[in-house]
C-alpha atoms as a PDB file:
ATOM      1  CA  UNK A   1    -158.003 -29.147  87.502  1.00  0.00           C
ATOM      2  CA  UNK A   2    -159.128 -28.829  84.263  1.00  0.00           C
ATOM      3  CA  UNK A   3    -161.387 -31.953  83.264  1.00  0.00           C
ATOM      4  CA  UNK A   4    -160.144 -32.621  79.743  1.00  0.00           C
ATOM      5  CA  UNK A   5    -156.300 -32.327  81.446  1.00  0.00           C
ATOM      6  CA  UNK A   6    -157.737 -35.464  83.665  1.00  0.00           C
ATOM      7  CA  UNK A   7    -159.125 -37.186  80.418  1.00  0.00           C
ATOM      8  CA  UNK A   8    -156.157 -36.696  78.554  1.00  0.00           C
ATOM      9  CA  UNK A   9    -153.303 -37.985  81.692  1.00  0.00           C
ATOM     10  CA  UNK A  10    -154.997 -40.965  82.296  1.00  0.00           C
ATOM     11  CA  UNK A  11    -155.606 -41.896  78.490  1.00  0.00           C
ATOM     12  CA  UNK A  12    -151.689 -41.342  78.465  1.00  0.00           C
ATOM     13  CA  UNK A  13    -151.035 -43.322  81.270  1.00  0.00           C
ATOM     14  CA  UNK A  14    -153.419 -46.118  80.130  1.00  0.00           C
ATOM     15  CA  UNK A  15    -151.682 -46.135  76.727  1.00  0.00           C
ATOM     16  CA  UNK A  16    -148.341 -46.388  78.252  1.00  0.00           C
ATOM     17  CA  UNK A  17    -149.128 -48.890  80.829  1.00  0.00           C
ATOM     18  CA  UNK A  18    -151.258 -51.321  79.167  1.00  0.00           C
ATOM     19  CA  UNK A  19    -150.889 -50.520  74.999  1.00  0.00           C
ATOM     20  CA  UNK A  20    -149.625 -53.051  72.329  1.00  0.00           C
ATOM     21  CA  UNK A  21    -146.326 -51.899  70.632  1.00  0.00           C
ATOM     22  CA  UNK A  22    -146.208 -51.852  66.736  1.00  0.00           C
ATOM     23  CA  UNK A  23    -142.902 -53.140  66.934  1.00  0.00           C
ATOM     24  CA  UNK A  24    -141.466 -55.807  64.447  1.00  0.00           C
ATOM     25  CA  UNK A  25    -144.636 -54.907  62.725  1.00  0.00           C
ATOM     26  CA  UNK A  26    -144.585 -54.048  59.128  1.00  0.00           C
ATOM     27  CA  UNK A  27    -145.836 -50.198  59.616  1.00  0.00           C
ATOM     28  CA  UNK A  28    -147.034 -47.900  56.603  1.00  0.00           C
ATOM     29  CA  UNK A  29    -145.632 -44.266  58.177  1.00  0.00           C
ATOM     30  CA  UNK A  30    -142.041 -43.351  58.780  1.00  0.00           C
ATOM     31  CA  UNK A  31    -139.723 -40.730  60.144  1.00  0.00           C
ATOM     32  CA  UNK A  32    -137.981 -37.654  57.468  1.00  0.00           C
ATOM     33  CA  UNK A  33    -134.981 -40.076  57.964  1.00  0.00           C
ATOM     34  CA  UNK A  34    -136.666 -43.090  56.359  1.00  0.00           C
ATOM     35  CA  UNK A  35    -136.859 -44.658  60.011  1.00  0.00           C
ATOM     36  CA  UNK A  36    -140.225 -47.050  60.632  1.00  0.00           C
ATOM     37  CA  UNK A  37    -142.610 -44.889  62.734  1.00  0.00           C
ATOM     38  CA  UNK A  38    -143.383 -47.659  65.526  1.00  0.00           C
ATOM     39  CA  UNK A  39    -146.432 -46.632  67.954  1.00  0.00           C
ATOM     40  CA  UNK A  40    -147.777 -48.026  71.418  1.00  0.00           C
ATOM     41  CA  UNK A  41    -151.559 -48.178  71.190  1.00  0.00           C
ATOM     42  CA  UNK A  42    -154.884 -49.108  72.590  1.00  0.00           C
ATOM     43  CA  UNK A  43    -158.115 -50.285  70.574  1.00  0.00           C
ATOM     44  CA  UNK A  44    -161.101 -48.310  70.999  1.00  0.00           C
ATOM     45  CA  UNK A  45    -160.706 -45.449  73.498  1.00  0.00           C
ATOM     46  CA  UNK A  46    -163.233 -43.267  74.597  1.00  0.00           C
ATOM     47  CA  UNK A  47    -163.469 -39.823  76.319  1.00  0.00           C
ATOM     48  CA  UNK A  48    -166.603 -37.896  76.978  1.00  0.00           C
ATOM     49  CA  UNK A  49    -166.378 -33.952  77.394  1.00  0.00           C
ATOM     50  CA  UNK A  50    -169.648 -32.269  79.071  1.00  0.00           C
ATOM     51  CA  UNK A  51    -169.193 -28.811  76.638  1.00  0.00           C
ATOM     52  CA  UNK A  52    -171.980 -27.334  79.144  1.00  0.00           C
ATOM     53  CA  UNK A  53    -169.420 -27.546  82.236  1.00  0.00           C
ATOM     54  CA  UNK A  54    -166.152 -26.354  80.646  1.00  0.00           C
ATOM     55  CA  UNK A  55    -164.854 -26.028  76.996  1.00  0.00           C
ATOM     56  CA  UNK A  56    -162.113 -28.810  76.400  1.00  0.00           C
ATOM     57  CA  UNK A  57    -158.456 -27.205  75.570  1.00  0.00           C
ATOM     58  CA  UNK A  58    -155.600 -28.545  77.066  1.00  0.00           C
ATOM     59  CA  UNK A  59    -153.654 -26.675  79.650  1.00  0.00           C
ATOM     60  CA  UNK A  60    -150.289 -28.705  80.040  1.00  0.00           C
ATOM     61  CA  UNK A  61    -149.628 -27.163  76.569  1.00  0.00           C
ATOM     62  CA  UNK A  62    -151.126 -24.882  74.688  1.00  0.00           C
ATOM     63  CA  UNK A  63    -153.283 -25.828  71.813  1.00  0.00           C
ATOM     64  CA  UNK A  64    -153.556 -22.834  68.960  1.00  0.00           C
ATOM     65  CA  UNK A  65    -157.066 -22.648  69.244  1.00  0.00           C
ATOM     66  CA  UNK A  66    -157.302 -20.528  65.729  1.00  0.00           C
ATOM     67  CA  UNK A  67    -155.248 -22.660  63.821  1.00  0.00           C
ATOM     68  CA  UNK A  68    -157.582 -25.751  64.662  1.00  0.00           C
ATOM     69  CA  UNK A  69    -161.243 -23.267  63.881  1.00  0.00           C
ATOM     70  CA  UNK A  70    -159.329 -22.290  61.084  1.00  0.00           C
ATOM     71  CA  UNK A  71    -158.897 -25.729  59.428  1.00  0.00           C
ATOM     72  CA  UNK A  72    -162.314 -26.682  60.549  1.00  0.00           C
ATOM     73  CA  UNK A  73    -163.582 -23.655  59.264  1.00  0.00           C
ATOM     74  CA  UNK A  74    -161.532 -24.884  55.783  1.00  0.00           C
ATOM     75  CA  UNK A  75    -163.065 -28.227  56.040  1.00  0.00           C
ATOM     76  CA  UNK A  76    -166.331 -27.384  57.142  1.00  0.00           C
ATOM     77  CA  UNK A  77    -167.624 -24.278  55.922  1.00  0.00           C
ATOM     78  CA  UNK A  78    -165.784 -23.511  52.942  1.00  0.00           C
ATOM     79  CA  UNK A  79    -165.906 -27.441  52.093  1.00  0.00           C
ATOM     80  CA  UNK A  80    -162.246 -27.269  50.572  1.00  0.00           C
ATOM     81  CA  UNK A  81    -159.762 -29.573  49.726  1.00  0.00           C
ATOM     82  CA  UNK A  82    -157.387 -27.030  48.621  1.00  0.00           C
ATOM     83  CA  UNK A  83    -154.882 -25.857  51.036  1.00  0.00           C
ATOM     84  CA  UNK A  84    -154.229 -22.871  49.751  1.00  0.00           C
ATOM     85  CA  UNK A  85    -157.645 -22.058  50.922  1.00  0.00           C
ATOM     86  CA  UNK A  86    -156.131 -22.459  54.501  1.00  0.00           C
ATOM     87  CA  UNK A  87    -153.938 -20.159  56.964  1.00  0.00           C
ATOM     88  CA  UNK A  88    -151.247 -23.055  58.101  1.00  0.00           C
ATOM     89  CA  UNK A  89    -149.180 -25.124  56.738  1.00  0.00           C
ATOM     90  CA  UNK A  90    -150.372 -28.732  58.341  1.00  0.00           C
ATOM     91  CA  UNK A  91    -151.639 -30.528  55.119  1.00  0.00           C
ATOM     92  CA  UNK A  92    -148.829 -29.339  53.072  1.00  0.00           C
ATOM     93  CA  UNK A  93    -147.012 -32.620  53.025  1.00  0.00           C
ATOM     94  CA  UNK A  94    -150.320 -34.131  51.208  1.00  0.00           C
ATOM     95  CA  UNK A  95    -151.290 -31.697  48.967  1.00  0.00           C
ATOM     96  CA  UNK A  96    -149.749 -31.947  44.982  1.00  0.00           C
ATOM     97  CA  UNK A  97    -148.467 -28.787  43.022  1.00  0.00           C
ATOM     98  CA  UNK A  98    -151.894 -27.247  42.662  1.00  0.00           C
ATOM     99  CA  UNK A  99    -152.517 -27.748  46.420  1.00  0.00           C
ATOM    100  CA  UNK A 100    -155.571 -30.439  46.763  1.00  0.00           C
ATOM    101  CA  UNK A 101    -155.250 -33.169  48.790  1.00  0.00           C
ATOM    102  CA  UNK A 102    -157.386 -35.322  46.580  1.00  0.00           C
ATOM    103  CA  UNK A 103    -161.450 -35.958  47.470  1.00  0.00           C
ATOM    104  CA  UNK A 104    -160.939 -36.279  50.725  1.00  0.00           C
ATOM    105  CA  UNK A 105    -162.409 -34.072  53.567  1.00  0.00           C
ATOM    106  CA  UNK A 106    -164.328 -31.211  52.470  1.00  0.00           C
ATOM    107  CA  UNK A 107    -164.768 -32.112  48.971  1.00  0.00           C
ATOM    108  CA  UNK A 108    -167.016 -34.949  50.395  1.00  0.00           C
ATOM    109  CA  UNK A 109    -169.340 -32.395  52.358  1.00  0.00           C
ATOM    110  CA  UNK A 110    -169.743 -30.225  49.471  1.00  0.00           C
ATOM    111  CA  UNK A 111    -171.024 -33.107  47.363  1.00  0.00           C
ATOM    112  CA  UNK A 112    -174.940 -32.494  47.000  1.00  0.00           C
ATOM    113  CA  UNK A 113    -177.007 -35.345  47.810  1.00  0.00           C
ATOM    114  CA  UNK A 114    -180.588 -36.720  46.909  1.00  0.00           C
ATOM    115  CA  UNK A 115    -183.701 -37.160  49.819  1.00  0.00           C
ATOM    116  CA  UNK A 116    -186.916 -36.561  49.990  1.00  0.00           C
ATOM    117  CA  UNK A 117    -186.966 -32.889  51.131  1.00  0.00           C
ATOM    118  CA  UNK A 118    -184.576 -31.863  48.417  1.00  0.00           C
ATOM    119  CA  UNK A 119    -180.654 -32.072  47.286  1.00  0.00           C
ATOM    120  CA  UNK A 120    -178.288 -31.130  50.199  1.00  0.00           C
ATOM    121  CA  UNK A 121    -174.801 -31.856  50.873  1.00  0.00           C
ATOM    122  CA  UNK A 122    -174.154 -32.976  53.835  1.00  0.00           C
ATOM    123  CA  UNK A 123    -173.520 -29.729  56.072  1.00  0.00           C
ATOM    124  CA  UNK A 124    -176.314 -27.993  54.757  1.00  0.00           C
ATOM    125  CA  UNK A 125    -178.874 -31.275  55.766  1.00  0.00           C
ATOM    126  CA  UNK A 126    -177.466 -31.399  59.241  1.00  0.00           C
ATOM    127  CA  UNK A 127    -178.112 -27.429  59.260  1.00  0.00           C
ATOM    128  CA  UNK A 128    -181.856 -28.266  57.936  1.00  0.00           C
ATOM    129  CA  UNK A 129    -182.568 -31.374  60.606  1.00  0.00           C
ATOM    130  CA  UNK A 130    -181.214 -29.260  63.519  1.00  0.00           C
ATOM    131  CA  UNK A 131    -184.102 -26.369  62.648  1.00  0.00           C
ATOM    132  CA  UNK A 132    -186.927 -29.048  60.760  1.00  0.00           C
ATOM    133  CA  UNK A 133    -186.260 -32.162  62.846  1.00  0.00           C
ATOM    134  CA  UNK A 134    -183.633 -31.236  65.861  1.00  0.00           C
ATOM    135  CA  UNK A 135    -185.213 -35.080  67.608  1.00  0.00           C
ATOM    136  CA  UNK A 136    -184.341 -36.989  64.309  1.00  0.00           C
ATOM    137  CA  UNK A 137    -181.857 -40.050  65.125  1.00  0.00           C
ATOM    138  CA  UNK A 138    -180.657 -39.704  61.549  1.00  0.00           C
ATOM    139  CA  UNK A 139    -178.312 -36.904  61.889  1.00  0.00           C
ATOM    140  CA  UNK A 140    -175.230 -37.981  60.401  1.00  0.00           C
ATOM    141  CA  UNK A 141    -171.886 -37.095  58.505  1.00  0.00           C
ATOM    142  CA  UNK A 142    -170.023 -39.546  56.783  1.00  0.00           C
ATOM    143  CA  UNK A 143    -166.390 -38.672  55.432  1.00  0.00           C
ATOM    144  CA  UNK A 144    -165.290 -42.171  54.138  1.00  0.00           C
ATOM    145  CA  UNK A 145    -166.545 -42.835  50.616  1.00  0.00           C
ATOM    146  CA  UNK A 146    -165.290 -45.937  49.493  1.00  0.00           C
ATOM    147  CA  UNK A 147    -166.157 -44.848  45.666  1.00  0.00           C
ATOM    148  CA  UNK A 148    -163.020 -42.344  46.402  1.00  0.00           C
ATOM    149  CA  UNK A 149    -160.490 -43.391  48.790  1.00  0.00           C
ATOM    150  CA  UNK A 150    -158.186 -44.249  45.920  1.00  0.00           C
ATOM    151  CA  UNK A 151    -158.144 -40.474  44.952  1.00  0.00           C
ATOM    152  CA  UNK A 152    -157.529 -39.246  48.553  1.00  0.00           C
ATOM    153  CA  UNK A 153    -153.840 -38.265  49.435  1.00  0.00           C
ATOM    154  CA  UNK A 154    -154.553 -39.892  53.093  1.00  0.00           C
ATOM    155  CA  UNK A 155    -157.835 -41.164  54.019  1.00  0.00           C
ATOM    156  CA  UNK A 156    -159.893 -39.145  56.340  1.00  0.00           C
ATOM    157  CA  UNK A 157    -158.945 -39.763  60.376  1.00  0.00           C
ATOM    158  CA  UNK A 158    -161.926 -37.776  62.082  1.00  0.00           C
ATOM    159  CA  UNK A 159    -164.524 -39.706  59.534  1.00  0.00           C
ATOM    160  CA  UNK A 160    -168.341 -39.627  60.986  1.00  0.00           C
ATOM    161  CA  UNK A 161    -170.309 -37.510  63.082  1.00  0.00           C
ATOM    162  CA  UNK A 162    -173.216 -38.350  64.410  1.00  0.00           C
ATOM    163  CA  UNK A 163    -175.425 -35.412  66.183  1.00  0.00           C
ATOM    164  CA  UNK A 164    -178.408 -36.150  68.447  1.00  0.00           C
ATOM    165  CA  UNK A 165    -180.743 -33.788  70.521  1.00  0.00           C
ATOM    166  CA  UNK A 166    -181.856 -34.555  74.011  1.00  0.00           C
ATOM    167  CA  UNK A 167    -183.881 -32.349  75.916  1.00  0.00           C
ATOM    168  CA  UNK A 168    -182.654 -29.083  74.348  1.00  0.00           C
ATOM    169  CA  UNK A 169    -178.785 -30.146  74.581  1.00  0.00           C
ATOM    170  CA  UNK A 170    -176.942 -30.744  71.132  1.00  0.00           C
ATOM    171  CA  UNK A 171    -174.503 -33.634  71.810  1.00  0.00           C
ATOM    172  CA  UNK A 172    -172.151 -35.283  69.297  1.00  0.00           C
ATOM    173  CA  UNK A 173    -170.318 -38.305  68.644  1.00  0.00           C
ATOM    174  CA  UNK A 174    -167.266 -38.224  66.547  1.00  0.00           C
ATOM    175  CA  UNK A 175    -165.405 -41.222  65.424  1.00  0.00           C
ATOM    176  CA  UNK A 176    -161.624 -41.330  64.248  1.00  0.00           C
ATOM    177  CA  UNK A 177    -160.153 -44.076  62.828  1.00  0.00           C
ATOM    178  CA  UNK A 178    -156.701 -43.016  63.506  1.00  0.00           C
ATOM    179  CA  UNK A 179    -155.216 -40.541  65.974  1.00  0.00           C
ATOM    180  CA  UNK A 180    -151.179 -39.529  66.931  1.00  0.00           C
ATOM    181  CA  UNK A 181    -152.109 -38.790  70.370  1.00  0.00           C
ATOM    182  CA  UNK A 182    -149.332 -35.949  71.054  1.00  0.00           C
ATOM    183  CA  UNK A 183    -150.155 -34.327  67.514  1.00  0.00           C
ATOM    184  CA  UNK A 184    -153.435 -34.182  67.161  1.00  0.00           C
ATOM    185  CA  UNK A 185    -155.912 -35.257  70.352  1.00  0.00           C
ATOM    186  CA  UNK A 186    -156.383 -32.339  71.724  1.00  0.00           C
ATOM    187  CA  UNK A 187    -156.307 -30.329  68.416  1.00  0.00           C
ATOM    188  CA  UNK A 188    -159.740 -32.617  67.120  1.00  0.00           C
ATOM    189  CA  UNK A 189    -161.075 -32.483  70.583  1.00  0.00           C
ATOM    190  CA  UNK A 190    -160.960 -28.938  70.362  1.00  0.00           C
ATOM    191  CA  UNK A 191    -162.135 -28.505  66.572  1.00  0.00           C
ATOM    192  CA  UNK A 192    -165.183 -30.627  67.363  1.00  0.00           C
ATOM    193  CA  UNK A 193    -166.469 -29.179  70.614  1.00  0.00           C
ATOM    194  CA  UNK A 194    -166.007 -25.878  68.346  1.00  0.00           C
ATOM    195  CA  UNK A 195    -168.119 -27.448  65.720  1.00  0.00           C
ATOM    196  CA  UNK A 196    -170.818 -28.813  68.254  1.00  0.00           C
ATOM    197  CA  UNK A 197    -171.070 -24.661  69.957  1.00  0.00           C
ATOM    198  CA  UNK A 198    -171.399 -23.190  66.263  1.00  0.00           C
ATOM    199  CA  UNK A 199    -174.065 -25.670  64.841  1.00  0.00           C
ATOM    200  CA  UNK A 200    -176.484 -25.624  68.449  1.00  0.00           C
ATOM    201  CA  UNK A 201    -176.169 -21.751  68.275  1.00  0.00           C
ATOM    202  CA  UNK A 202    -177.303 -21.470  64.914  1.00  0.00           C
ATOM    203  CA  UNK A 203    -180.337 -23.999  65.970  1.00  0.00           C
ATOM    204  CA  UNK A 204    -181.334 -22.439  69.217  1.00  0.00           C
ATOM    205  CA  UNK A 205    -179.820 -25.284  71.324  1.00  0.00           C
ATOM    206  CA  UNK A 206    -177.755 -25.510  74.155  1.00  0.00           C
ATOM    207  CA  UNK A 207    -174.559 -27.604  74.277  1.00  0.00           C
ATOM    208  CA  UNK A 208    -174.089 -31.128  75.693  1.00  0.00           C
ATOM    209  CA  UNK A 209    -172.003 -33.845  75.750  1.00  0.00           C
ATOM    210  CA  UNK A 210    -169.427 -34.127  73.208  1.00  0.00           C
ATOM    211  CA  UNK A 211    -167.688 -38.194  72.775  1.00  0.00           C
ATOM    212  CA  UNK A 212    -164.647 -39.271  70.868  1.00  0.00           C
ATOM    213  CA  UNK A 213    -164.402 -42.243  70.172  1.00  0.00           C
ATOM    214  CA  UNK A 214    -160.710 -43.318  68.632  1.00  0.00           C
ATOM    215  CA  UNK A 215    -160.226 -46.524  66.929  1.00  0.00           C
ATOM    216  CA  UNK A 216    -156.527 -47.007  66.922  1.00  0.00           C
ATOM    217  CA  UNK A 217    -154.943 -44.594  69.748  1.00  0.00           C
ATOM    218  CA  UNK A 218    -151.500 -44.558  69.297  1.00  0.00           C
ATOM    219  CA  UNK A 219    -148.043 -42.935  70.887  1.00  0.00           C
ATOM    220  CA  UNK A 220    -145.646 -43.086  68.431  1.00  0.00           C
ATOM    221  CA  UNK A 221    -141.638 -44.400  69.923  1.00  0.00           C
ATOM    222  CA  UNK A 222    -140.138 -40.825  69.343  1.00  0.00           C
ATOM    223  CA  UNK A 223    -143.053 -39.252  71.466  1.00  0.00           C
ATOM    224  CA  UNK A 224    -143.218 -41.426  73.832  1.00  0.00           C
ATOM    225  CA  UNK A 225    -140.702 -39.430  76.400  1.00  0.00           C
ATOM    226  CA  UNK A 226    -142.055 -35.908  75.255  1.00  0.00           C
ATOM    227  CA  UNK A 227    -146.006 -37.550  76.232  1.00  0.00           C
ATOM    228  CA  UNK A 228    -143.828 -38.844  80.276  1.00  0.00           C
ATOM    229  CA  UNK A 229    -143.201 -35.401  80.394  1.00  0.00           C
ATOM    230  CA  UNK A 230    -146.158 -33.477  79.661  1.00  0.00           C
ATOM    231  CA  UNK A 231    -148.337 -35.974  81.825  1.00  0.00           C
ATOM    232  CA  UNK A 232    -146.148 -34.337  84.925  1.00  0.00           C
ATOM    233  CA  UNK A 233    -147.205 -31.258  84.636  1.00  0.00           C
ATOM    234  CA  UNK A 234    -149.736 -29.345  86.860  1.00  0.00           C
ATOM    235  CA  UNK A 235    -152.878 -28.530  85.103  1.00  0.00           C
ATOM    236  CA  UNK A 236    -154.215 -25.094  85.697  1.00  0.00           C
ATOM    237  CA  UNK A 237    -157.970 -23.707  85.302  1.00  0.00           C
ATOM    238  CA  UNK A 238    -160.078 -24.243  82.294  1.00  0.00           C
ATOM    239  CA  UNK A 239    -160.658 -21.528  80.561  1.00  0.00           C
ATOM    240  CA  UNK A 240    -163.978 -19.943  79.655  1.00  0.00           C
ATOM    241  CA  UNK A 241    -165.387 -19.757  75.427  1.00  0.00           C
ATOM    242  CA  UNK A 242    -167.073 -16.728  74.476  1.00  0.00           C
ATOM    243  CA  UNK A 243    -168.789 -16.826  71.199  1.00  0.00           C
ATOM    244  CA  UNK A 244    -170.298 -14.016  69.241  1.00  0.00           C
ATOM    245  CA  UNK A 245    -173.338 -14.343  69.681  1.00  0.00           C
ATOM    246  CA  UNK A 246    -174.676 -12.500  66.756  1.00  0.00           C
ATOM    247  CA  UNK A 247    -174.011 -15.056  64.639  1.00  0.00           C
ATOM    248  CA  UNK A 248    -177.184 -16.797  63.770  1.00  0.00           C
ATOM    249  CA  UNK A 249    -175.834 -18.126  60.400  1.00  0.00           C
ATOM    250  CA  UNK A 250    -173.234 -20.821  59.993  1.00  0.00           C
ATOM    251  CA  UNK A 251    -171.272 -19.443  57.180  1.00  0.00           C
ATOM    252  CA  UNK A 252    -171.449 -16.213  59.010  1.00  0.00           C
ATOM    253  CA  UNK A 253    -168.507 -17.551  61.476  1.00  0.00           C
ATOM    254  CA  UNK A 254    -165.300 -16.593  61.168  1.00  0.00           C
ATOM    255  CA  UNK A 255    -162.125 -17.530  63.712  1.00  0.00           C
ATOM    256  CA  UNK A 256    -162.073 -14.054  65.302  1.00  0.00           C
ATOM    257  CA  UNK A 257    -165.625 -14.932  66.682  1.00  0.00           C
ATOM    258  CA  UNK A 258    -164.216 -17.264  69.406  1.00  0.00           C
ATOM    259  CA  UNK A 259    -162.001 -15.859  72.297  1.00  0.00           C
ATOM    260  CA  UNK A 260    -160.868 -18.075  75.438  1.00  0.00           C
ATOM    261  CA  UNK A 261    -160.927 -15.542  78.620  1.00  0.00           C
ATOM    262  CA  UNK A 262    -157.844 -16.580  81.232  1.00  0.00           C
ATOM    263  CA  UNK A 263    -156.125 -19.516  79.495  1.00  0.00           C
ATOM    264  CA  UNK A 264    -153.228 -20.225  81.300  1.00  0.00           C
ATOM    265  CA  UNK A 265    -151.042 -23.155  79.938  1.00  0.00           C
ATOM    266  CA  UNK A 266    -147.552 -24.916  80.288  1.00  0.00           C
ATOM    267  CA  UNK A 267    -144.605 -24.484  78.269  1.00  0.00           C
ATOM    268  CA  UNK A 268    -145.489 -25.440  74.034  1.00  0.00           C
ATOM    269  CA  UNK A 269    -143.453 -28.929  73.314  1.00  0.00           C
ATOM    270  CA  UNK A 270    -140.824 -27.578  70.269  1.00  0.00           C
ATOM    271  CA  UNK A 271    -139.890 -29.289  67.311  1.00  0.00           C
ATOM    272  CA  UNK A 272    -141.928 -32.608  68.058  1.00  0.00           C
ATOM    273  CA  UNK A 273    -141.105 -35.017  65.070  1.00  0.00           C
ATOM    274  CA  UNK A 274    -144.204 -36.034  62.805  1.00  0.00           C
ATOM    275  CA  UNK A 275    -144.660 -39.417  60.840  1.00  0.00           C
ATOM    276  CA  UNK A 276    -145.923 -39.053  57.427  1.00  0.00           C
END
């Protein structure tokens, strides 16, 4: 069985079985038919993927693997908040007429930043600690700026990373504030365990642990008997990530780089409804 099949079934089941409902609760998203957007949920979960053993996609469903690099590429490495900058259509109901989706997400990494060693944003200093100072327990990314929030069209979910160096293994801690389980989970899990491959190949490290720690993990009502479902399934192999490796330069990365040899998943769930 695939290990992050395991992790995600019994965070399912534990959701299901022993999460607080939203119901009767004033709630801030709804369905396109005006509907409240009630969720079942659990405080604080969280999963730990070993990226040495097996890279962590989903195989009860498939997850588009180049979708996800590409919006983490979009966040990331271009540092945009402009989504016509990116190859899907996800953001589009928070972006305005020109396309931004207000200071939120890559326009805080691009924003340079004063220390002693120079002016960085925040990218570029984790790519300078990982080769100057790979042992530093300062490494950090921080999405939520209060200073802006008010001129974000949603506030950032996937908010902080924190990267730390043991041995020669690159691990990372990611914290979310906010996740739709059936949505996104996997789709994050995925982006970030991307994110973790690209930034220890460009240092000379090896991969390690990758944790994600969710704040508010939630199923919303109208996913609820799509999430019974999928939980059934049989899980097949993990797949194996192959990375070009001649790509010694962050920016250098592009989606095409990364290929999953023999991923075998279940059916895609169709026309799953989203809260906005």
């Amino acid at each position: 069985m695939c290990k992050a099949d395991d992790i995600f079934i019994k965070m399912c089941k534990d959701i299901l079985e022993n999460g607080i409902s939203s119901e009767g609760e004033v709630v801030r998203a709804v369905w396109a038919d005006g509907t409240p957007a009630y969720t079942i949920k659990k405080f604080a979960i969280i999963n730990r993927y070993d990226l040495s053993e097996e890279f962590p996609i989903l195989t009860l469903r498939p997850t588009n693997l180049k979708a996800a690099i590409d919006e983490l590429l979009w966040i990331w490495q271009k540092k945009s908040n402009n989504i016509n900058e990116l190859n899907s259509g996800i953001w589009d109901s928070w972006a305005n007429e020109e396309g931004s989706i207000g200071k939120a997400y890559g326009y805080q990494l691009k924003i340079k930043h004063k220390y002693h060693e120079g002016e960085f944003d925040q990218v570029d200093r984790v790519l300078y600690d990982l080769i100057k100072t790979p042992y530093s327990r300062r490494i950090i990314v921080n999405m939520y700026n209060h200073n802006d929030l008010h001129e974000m069209n949603l506030y950032p979910c996937a908010y902080s990373l924190t990267l730390n160096v043991t041995g020669r293994k690159l691990n990372a801690i990611l914290n979310q504030r906010s996740q739709d389980i059936l949505v996104a989970n996997n789709w994050n899990v995925c982006q970030y365990a991307i994110l973790v491959h690209m930034l220890a190949q460009v240092s000379n490290l090896e991969v390690g642990e990758f944790v994600h720690v969710i704040a508010d993990a939630h199923i919303y009502d109208r996913h609820i008997p799509l999430i019974s479902e999928l939980i059934q399934r049989t899980p097949y192999p993990a797949p194996k990530l192959l990375i070009n490796t001649d790509k010694k330069d962050f920016y250098d990365f592009r989606v095409e780089d990364f290929v999953l040899e023999g991923y075998q998943s279940g059916p895609q769930i169709r026309d799953i409804p989203v809260a906005v």
